[in-house]
N, C-alpha and C. Protein backbone atom coordinates (compact mmCIF):
# COMPACT_ATOMS: atom_id res chain seq x y z
N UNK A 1 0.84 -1.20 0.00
CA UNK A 1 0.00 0.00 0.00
C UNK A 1 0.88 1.25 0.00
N UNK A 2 0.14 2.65 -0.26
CA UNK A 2 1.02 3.71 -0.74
C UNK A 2 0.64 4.44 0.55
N UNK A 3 1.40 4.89 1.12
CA UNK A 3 1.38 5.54 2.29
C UNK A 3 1.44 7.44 1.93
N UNK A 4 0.48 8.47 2.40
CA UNK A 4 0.22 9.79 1.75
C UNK A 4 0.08 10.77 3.46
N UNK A 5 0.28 12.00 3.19
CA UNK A 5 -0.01 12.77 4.59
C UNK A 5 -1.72 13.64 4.21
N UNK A 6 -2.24 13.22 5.08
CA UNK A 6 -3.63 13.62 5.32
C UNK A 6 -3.57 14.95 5.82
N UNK A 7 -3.44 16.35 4.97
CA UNK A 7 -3.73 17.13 5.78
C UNK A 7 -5.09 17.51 6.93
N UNK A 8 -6.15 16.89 6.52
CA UNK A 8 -7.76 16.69 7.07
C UNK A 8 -7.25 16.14 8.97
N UNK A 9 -6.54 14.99 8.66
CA UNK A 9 -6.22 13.51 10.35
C UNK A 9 -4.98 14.32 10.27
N UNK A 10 -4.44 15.19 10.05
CA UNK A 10 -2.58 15.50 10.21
C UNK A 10 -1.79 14.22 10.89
N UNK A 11 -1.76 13.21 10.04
CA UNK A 11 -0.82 12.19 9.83
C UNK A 11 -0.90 11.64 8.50
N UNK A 12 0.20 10.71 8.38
CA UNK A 12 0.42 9.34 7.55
C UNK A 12 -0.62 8.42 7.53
N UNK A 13 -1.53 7.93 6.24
CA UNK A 13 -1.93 7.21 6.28
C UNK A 13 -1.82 6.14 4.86
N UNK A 14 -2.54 5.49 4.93
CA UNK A 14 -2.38 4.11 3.71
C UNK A 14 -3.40 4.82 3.19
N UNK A 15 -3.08 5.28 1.40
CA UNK A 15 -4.34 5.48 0.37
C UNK A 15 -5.06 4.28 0.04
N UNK A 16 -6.23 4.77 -0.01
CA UNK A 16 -7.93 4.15 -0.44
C UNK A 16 -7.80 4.34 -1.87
N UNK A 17 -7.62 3.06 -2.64
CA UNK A 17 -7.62 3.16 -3.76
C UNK A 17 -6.81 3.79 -4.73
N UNK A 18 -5.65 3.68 -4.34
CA UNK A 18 -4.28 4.81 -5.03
C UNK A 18 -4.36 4.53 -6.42
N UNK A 19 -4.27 5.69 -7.13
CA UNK A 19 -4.25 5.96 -8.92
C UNK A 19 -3.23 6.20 -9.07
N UNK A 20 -2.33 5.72 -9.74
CA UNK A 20 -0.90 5.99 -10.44
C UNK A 20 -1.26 7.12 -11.64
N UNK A 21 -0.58 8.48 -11.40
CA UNK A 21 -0.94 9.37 -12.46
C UNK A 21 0.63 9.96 -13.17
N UNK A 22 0.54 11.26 -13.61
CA UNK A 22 1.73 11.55 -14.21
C UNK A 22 1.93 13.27 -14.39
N UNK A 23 2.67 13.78 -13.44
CA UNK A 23 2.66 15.41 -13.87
C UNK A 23 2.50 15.66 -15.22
N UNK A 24 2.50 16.93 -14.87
CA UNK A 24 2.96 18.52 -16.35
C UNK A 24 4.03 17.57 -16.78
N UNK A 25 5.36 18.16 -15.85
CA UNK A 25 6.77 17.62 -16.21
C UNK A 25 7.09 16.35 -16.57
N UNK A 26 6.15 15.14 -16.47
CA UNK A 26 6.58 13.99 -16.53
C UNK A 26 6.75 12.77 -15.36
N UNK A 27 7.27 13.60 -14.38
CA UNK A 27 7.18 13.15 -13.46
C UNK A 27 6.13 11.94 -12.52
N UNK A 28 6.11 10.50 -11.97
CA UNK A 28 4.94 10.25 -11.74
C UNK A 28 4.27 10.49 -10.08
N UNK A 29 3.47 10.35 -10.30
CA UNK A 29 3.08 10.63 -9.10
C UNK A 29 1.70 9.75 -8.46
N UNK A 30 0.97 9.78 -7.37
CA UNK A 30 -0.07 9.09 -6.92
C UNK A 30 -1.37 9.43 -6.41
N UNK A 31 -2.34 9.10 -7.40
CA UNK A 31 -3.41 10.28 -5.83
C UNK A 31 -4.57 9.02 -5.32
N UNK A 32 -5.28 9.28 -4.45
CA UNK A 32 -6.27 8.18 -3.58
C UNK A 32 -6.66 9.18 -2.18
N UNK A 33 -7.88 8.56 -1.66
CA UNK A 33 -8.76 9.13 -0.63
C UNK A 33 -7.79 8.60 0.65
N UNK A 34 -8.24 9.01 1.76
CA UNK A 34 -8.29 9.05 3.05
C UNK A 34 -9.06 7.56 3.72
N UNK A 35 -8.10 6.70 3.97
CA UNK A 35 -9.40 5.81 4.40
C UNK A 35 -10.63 6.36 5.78
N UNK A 36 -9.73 7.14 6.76
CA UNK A 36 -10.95 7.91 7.35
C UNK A 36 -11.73 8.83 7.19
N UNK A 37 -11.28 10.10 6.55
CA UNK A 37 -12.07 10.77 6.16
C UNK A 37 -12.63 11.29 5.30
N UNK A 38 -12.45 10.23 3.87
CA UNK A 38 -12.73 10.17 2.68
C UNK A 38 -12.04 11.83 1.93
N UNK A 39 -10.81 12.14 2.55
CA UNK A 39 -10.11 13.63 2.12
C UNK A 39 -9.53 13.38 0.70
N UNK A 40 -9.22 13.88 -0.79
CA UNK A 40 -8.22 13.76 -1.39
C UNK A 40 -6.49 13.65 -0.41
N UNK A 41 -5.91 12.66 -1.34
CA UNK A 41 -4.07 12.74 -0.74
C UNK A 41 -3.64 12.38 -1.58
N UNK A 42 -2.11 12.75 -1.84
CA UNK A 42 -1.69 13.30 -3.14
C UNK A 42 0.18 12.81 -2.57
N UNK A 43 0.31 11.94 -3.30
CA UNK A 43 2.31 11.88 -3.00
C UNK A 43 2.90 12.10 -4.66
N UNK A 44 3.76 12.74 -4.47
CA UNK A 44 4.66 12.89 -5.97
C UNK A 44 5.77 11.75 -5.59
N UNK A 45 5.64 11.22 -6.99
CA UNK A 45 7.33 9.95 -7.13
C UNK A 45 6.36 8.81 -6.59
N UNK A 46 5.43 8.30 -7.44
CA UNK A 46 5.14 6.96 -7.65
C UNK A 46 4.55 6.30 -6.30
């Protein structure tokens, strides 16, 4: 699992359903919900 910082719980948590996406630049990156508080969370670099 992909681990993201919840600004909503201000901690680390495991993403709900993580999407592998891809910047502007190329770069990849990850986005998926909050398993508690259903928040967007967002990690850059896969």
């Amino acid at each position: 699992m992909v681990k993201a910082y919840c600004v909503k719980c201000k901690k680390s948590v495991e993403m709900k359903e993580p999407k592998k996406v891809k910047l502007k630049n190329g770069k990849p990156a990850t986005k998926g919900t909050c398993p508690k508080c259903s928040t967007k969370v967002f990690r850059i670099g896969g």
